[in-house]
Protein backbone atom coordinates (compact mmCIF):
# COMPACT_ATOMS: atom_id res chain seq x y z
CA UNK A 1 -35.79 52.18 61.31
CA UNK A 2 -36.44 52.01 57.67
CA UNK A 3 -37.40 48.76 56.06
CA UNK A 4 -34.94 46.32 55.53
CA UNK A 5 -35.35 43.82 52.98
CA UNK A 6 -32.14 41.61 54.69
CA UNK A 7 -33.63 41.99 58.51
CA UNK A 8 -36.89 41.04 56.81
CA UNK A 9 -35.60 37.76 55.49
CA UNK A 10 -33.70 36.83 58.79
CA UNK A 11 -36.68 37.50 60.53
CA UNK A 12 -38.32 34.97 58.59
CA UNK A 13 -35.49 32.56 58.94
CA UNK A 14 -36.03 32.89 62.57
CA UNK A 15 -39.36 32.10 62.45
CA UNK A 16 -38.58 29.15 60.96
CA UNK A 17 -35.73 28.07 63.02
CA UNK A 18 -37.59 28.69 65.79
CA UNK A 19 -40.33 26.05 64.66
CA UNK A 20 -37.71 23.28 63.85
CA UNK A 21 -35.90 23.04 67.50
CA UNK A 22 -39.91 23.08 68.73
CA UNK A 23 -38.91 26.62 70.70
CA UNK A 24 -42.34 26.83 71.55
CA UNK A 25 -43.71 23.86 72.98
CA UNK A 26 -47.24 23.73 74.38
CA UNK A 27 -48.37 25.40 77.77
CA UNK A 28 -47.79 22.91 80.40
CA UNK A 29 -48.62 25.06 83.48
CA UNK A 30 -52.60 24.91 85.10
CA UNK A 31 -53.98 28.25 86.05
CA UNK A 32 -54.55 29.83 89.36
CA UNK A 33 -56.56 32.41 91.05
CA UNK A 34 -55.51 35.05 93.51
CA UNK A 35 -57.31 37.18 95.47
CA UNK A 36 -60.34 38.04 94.79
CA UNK A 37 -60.17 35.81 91.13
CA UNK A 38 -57.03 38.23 90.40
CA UNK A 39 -54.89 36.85 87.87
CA UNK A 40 -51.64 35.03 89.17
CA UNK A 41 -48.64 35.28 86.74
CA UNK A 42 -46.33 32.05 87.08
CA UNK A 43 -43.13 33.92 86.70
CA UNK A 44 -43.00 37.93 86.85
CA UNK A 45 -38.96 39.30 85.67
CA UNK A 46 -38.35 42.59 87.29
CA UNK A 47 -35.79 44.55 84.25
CA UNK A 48 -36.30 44.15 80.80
CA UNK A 49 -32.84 44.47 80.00
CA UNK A 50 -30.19 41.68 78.80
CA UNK A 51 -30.73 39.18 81.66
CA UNK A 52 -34.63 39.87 81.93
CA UNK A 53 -35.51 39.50 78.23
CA UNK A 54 -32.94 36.62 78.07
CA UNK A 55 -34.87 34.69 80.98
CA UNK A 56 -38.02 35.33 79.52
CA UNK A 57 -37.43 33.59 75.98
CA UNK A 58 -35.96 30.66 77.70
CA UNK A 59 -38.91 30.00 79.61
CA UNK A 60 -41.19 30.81 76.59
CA UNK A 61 -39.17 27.71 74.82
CA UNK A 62 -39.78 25.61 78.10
CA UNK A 63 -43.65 26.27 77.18
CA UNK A 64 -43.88 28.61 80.26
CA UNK A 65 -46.17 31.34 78.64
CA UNK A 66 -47.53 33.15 81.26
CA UNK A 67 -44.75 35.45 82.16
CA UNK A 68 -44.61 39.38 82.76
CA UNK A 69 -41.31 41.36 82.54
CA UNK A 70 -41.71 44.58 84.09
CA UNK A 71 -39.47 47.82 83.85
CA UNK A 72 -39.27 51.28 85.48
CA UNK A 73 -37.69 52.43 82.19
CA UNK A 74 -39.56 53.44 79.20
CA UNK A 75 -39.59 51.44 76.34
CA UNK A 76 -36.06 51.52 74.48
CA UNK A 77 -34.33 52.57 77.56
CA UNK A 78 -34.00 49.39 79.71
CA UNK A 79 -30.62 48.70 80.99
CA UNK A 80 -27.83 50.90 81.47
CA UNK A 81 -26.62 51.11 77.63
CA UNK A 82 -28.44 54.62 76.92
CA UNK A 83 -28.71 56.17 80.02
CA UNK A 84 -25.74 55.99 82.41
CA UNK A 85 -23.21 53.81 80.52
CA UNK A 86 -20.75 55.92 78.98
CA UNK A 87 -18.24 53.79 77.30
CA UNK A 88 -17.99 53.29 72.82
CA UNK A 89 -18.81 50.28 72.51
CA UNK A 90 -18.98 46.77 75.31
CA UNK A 91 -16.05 45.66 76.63
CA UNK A 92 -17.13 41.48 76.02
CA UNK A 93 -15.41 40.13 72.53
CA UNK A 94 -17.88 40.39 69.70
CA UNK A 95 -18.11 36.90 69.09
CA UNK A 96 -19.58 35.70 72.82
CA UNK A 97 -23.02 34.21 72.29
CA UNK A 98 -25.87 36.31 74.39
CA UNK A 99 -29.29 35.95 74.44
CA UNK A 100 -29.71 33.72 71.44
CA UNK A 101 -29.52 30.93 74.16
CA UNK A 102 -28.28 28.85 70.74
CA UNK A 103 -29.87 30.03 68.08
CA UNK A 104 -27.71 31.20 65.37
CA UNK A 105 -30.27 33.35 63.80
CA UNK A 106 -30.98 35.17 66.61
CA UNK A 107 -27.46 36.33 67.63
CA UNK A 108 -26.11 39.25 67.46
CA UNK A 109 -23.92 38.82 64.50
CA UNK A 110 -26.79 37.42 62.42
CA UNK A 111 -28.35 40.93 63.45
CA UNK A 112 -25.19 43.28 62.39
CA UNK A 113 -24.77 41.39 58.98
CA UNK A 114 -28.37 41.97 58.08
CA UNK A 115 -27.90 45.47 58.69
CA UNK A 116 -24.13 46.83 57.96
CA UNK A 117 -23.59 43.42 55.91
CA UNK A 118 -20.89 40.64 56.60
CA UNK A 119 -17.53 43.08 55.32
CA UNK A 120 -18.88 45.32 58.37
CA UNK A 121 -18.81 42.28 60.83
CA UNK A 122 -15.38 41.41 60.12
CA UNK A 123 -14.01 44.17 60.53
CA UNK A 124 -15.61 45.00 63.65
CA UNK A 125 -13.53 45.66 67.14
CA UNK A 126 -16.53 45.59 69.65
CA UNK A 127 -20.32 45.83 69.47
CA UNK A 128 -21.05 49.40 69.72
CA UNK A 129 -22.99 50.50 72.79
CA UNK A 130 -25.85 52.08 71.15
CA UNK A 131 -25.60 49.47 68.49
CA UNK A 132 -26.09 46.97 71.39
CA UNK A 133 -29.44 48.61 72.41
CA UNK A 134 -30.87 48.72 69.34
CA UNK A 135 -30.16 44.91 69.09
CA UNK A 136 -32.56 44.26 72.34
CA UNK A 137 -34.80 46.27 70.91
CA UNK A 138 -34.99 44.24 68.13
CA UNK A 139 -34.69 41.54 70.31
CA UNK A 140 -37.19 41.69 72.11
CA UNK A 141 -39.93 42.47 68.84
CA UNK A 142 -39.13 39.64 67.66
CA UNK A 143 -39.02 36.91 70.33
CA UNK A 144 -42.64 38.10 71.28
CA UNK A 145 -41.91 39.13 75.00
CA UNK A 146 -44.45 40.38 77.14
CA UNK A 147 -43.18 43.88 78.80
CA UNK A 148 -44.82 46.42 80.90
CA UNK A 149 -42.53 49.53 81.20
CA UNK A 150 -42.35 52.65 83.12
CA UNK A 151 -44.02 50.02 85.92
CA UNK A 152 -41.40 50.08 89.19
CA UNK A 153 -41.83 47.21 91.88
CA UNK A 154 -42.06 49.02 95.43
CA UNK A 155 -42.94 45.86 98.21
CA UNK A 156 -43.13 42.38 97.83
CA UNK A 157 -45.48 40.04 100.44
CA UNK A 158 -46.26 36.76 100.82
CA UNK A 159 -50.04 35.38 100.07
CA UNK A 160 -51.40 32.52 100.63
CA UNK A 161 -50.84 30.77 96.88
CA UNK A 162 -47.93 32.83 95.99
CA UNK A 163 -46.11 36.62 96.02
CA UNK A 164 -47.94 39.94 96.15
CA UNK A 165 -45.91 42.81 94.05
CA UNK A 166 -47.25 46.40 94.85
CA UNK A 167 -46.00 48.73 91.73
CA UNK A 168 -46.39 52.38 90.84
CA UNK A 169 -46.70 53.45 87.22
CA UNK A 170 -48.03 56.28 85.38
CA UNK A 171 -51.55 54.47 85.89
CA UNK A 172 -51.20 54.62 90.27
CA UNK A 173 -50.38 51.90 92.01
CA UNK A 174 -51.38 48.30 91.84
CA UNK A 175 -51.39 44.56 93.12
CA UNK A 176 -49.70 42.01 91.25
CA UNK A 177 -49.53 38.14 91.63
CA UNK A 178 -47.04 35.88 91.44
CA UNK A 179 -46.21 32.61 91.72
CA UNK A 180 -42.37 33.43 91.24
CA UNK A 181 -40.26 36.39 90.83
CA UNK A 182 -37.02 36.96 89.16
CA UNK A 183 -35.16 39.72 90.09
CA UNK A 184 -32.87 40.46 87.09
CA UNK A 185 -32.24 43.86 88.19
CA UNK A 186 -28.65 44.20 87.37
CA UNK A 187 -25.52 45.86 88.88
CA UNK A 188 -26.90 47.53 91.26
CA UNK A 189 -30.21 45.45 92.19
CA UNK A 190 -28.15 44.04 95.09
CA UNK A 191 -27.32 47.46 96.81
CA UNK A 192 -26.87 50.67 95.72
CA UNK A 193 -24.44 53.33 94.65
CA UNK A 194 -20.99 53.70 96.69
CA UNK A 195 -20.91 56.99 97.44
CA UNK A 196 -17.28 57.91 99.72
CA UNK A 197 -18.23 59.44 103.02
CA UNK A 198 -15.75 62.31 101.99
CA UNK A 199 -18.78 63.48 99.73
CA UNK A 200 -22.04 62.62 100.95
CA UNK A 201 -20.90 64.44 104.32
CA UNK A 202 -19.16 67.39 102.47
CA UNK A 203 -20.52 68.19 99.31
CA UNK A 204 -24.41 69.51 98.69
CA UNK A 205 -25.82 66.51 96.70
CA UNK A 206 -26.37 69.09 93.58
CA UNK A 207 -22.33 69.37 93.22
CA UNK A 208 -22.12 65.43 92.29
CA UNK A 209 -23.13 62.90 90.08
CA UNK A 210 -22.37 58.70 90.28
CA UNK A 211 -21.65 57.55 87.40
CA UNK A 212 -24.72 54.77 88.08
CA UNK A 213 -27.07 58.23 87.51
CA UNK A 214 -28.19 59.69 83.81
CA UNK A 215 -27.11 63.16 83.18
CA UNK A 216 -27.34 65.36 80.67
CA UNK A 217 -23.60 65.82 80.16
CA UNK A 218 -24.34 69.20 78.39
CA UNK A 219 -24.24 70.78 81.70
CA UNK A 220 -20.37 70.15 81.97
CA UNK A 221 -19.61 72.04 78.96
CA UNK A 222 -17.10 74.97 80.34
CA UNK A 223 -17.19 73.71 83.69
CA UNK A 224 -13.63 71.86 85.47
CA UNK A 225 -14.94 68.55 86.62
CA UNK A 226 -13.16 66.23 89.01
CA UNK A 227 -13.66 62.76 88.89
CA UNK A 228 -12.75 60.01 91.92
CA UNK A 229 -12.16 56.62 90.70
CA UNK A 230 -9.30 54.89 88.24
CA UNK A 231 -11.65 52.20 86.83
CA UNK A 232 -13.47 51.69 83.55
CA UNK A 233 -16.24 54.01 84.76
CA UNK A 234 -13.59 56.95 85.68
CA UNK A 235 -12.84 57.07 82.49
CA UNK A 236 -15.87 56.68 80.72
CA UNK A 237 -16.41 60.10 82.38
CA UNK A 238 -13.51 61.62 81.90
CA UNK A 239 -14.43 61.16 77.81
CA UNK A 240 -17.54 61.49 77.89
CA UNK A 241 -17.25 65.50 80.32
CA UNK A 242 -14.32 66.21 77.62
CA UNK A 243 -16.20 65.48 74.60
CA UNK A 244 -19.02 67.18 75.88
CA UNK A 245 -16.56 70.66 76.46
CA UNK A 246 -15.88 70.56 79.82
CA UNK A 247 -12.55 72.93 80.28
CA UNK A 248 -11.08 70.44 82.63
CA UNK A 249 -11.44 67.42 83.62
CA UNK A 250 -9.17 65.82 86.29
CA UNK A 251 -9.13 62.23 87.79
CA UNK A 252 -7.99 61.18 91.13
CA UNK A 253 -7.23 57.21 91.71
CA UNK A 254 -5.92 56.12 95.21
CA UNK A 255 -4.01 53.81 93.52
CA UNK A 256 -0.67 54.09 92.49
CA UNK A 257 -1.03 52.29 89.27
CA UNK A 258 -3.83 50.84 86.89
CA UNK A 259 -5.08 47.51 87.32
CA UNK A 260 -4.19 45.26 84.22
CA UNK A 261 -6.20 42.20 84.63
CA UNK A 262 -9.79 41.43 83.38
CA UNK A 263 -10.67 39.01 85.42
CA UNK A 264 -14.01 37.74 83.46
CA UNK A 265 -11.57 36.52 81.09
CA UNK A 266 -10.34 34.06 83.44
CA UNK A 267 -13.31 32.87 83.93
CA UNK A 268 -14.63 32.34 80.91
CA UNK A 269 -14.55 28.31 80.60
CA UNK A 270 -17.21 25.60 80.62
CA UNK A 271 -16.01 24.10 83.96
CA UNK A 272 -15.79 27.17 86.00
CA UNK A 273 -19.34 29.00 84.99
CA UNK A 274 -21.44 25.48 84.84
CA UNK A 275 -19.86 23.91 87.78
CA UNK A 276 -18.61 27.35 90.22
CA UNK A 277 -22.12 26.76 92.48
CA UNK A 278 -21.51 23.38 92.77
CA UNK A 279 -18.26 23.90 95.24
CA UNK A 280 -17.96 23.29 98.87
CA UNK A 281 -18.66 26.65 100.87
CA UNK A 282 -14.98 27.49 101.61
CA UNK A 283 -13.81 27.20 97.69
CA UNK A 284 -16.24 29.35 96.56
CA UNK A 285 -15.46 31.91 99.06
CA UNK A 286 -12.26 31.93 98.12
CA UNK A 287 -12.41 32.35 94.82
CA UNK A 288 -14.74 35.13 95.47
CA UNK A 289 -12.24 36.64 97.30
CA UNK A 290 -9.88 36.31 94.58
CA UNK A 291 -12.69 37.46 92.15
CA UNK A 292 -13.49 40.65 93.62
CA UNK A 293 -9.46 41.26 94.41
CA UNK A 294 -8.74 42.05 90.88
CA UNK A 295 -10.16 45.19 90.27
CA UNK A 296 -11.10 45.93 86.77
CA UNK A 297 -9.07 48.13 84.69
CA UNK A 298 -10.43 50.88 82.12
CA UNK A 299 -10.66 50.01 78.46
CA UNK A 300 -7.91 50.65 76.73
CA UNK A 301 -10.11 52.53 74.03
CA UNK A 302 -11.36 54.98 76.49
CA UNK A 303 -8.36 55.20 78.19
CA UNK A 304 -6.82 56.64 75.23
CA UNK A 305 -9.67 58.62 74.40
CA UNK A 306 -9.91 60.31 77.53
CA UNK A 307 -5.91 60.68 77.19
CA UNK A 308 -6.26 62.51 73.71
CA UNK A 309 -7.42 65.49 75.30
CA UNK A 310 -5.03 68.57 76.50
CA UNK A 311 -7.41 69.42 79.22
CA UNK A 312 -7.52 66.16 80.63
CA UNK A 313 -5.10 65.34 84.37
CA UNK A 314 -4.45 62.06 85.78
CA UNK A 315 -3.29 62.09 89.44
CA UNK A 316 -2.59 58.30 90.32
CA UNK A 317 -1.90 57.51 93.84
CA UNK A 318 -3.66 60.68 95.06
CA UNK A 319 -6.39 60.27 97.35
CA UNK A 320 -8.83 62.91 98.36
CA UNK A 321 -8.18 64.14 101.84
CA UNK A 322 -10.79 67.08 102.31
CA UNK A 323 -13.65 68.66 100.27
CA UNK A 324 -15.67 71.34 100.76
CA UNK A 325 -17.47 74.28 98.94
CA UNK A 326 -15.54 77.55 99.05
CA UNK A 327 -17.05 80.99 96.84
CA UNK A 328 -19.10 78.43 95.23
CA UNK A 329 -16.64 75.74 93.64
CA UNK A 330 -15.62 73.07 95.33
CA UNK A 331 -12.71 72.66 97.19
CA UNK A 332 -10.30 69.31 96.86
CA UNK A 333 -7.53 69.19 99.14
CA UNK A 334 -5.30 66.13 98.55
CA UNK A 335 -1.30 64.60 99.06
CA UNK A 336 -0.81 66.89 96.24
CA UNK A 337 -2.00 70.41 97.04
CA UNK A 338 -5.76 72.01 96.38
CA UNK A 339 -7.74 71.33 93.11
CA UNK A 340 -10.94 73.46 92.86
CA UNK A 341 -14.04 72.14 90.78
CA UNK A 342 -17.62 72.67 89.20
CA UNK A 343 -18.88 69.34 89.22
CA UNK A 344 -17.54 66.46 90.63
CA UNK A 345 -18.23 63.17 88.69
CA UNK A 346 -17.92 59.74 91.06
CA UNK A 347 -16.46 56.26 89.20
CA UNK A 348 -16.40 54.67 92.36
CA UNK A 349 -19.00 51.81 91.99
CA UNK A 350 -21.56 49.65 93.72
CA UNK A 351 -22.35 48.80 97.30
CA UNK A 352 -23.49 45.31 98.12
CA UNK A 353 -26.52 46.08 101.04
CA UNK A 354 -29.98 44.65 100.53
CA UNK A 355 -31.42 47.24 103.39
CA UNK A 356 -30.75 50.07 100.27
CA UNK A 357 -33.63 47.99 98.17
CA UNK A 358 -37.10 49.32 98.62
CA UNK A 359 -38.95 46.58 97.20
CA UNK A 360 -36.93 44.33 100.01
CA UNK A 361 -37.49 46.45 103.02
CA UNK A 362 -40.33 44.15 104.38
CA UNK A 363 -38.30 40.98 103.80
CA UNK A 364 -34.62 41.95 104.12
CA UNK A 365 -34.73 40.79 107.95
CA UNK A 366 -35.45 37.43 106.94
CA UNK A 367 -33.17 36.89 103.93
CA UNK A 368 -29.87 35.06 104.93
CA UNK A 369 -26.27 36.97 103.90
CA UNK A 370 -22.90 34.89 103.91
CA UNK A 371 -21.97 36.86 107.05
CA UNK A 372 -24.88 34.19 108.38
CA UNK A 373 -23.99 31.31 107.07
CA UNK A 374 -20.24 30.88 106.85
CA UNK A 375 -17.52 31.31 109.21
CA UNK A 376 -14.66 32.08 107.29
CA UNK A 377 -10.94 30.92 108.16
CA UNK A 378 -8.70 33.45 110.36
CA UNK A 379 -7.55 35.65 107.91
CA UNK A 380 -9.68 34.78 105.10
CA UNK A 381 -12.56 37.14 106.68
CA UNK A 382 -14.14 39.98 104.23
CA UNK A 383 -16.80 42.01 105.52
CA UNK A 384 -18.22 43.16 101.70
CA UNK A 385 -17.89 39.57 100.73
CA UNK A 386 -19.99 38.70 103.61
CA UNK A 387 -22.76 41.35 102.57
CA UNK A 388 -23.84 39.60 99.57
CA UNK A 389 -26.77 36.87 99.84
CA UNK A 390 -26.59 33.60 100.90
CA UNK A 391 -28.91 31.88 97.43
CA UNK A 392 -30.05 28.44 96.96
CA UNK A 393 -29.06 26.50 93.84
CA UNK A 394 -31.94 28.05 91.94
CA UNK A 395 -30.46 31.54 93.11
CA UNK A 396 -33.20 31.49 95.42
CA UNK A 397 -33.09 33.76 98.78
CA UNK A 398 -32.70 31.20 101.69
CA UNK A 399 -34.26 31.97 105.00
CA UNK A 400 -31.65 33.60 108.01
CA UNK A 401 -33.79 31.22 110.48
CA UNK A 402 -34.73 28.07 108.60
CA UNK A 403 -38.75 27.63 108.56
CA UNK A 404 -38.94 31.14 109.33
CA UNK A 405 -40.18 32.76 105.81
CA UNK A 406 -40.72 29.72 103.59
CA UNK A 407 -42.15 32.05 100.68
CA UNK A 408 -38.26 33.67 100.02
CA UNK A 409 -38.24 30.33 98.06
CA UNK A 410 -40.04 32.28 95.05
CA UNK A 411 -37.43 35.11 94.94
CA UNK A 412 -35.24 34.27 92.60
CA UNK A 413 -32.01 36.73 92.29
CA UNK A 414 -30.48 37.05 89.02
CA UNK A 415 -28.23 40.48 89.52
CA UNK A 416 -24.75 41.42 90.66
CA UNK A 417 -25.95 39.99 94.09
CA UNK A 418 -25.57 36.36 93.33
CA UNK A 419 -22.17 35.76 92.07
CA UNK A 420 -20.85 34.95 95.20
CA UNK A 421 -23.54 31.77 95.52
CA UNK A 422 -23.63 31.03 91.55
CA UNK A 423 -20.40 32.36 90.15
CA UNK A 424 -20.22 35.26 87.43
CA UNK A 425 -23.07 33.60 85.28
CA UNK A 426 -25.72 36.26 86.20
CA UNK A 427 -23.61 40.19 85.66
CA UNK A 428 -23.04 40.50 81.70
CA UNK A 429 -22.89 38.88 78.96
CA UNK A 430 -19.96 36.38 79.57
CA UNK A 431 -21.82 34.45 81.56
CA UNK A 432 -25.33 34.66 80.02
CA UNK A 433 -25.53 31.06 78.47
CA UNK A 434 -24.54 29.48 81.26
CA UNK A 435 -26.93 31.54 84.02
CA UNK A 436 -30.14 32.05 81.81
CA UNK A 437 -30.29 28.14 81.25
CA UNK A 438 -29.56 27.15 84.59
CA UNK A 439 -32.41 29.76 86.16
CA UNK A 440 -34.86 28.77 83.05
CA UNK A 441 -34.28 25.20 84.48
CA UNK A 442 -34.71 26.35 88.48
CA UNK A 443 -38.17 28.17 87.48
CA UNK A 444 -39.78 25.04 85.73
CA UNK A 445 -38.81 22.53 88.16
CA UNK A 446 -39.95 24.88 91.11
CA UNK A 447 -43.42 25.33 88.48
CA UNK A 448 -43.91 21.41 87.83
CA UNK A 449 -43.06 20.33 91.47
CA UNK A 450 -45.54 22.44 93.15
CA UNK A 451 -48.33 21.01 90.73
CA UNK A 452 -47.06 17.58 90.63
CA UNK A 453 -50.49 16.00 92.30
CA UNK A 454 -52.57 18.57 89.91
CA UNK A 455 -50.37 17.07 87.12
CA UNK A 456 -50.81 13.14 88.32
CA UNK A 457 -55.29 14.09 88.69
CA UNK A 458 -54.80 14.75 85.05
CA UNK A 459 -52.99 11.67 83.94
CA UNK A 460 -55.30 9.44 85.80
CA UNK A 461 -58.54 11.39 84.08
CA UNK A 462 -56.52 11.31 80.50
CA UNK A 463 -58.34 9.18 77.72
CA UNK A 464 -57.91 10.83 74.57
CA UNK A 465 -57.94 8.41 72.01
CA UNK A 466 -55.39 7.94 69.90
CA UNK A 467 -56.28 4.26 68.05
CA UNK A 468 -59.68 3.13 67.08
CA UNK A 469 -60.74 0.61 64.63
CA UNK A 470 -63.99 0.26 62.88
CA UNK A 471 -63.32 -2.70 61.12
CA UNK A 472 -62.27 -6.17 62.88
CA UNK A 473 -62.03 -9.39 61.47
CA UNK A 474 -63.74 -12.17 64.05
């Protein structure tokens, strides 16, 4: 980007901002050694995007300094917002505070005016999705965050004074030490992608894409696509295959009508996102049940976009009932008649299974589910629901056998995986100042209890002088 004279001076204002609220308090936390005098991190984040770099500056204002957010994305590239989202622009309001955690200089807005100027913000709908990126990136410059990218965490053990994380990057494989880990790894850090059975059985994995997967949507161009899935995500593809000069592009919903409800607007209020993990067992599993019951609908925007082409065919209520390949295109047999395809593009979201996350594997028997924990009512039962983990108040894994695995304690889970157990405070931006404080909070108490008796050794030893007097009268 070229120089900015108006960035430059908010920069500056930051700076200064950041110095009046004391945002960066002295370090607090004594060192420690791991194996072999390896150094031990107190917190490592795994994802650098929203919720990572967001964690990370609140603990830098908590005076927790020795942090390390790691990435398996190159630099510019964390999250999904340049690599398999798909929609114009976010679907939050503009005007929802993210990871400024308060600071009015470091919001978003303060960002757009300083470059498109204040007329620009008012007459903005939404944040534009590569706009949005470029704000982290900017983001993240200027809040000073420590980030080691194209680094991917494969196995986490237990050591004696802490967690070992093994992770591959372009430099091999190495040990890393921790004495807490955050796993802000986002939609689909609890699970995986939902793939139907219909396709994974049918269809050689080079005739489909999930929608949770970059592609070079080039390929589509003069191709007929079909696309499974009546959600925000169908649609994203259905715009982004047509602008990208696909012949045809067809969706298939099972429903028989859109969903018309955004449920995260419901939510949105003090009471429910600071208070949600505070309820009794049985409430929050029914609101859950509630919460996941209203499915999300597709953006209006990209609804109409996608709509806005000739070539484009929605078939509501129209499930698929075979597939198959046939002379080399595949073959969709459904209630109404055969379809035949390219490229088949899936919108059908996330699963909820911890055995689908590698860097898990060696702990997942351990780590407690709801399915464990809570009976639910005669017909209030819901096997997904039950899938999800069982967390702690500081969205810490809890042990399946209590006394069993003591160091799941340090695994915090900030993803899609803990909404059930916190509420909706830890998947977007809606929720944001009301998760990142509460985990910020979790992290140092967790840091200060566990040194407590290090911390009293130095208060009894403590005689800096802070009065003298060289002259008395007698």
């Amino acid at each position: 980007m070229t120089f900015c004279p108006q960035l430059a001076e908010l920069e500056r204002q930051i700076a200064a901002d950041l110095v009046r609220i004391e945002a960066a308090p002295r370090a607090w936390i004594p060192a420690r050694g791991g194996p072999e005098g390896a150094p031990v991190h107190d917190v490592v984040i795994i994802g650098a995007g929203l919720s990572g770099l967001s964690i990370a500056f609140g603990l830098k204002r908590q005076g927790v300094v020795n942090v390390l957010i790691l990435d398996a994305r190159p630099e510019g590239h964390e999250g999904p917002w340049l690599t398999c989202a798909r929609m114009d622009t976010l679907r939050s309001p503009k005007h929802l505070a993210g990871p400024d955690l308060g600071v009015p200089s470091l919001t978003y807005r303060a960002w757009h005016e300083a470059i498109h100027g204040a007329q620009s913000w008012d007459s903005l709908g939404k944040i534009g999705r590569a706009d949005w990126m470029d704000y982290l990136r900017w983001y993240r410059r200027v809040t000073g965050l420590a980030v080691r990218n194209q680094t991917t965490l494969t196995a986490i053990e237990p050591f004696s004074d802490g967690l070992a994380l093994s992770v591959e990057s372009p430099q091999g494989t190495q040990r890393i030490y921790a004495r807490k880990i955050v796993l802000a790894t986002g939609i689909e850090g609890a699970g995986g992608h939902s793939v139907p059975a219909i396709v994974s059985e049918n269809l050689p994995r080079e005739f489909w894409t999930h929608s949770g997967e970059a592609i070079d949507t080039s390929r589509l161009a003069g191709r007929d696509v079909g696309i499974l899935g009546s959600s925000s995500s169908a649609f994203d593809w259905a715009t982004a295959a047509l602008r990208a000069g696909a012949r045809s592009a067809t969706l298939f919903g099972r429903a028989t009508e859109f969903a018309k409800t955004e449920v995260l607007a419901w939510t949105n209020f003090p009471g429910f996102l600071s208070h949600f993990a505070d309820l009794d067992d049985l409430r929050r599993w029914r609101f859950m049940r509630r919460f996941f019951d209203i499915k999300t609908p597709p953006t209006t925007e990209m609804f109409n976009a996608a709509c806005a082409f000739p070539n484009f065919r929605l078939e509501l209520g129209c499930p698929p009932e075979r597939l198959g390949i046939e002379n080399g295109r595949i073959r969709l047999d459904t209630p109404r008649g055969r379809f035949d395809f390219d490229h088949l593009l899936l919108g059908t979201g996330y699963d909820i299974d911890l055995r689908r996350r590698p860097e898990l594997a060696s702990l997942v028997d351990d780590i407690a589910l709801w399915s464990d924990r809570f009976a639910a009512p005669e017909g209030e039962t819901d096997a997904s629901l039950g899938r999800y983990p069982y967390l702690g108040r500081a969205f810490e894994f809890t042990e399946k056998h209590p006394g069993t695995a003591p160091h799941l304690a340090n695994i915090h889970v900030f993803n899609n995986g803990a909404v059930p157990s916190l509420g909706p405070i830890c998947n977007g931006i809606t929720g944001l100042k009301y998760g990142v404080p509460r985990m910020v909070a979790a992290l140092t108490k967790g840091l200060f209890l566990d040194d407590a008796d290090r911390h009293y050794a130095e208060l009894m030893a403590y005689d800096e002088v802070h009065f003298s007097v060289s002259n008395t009268k007698t």
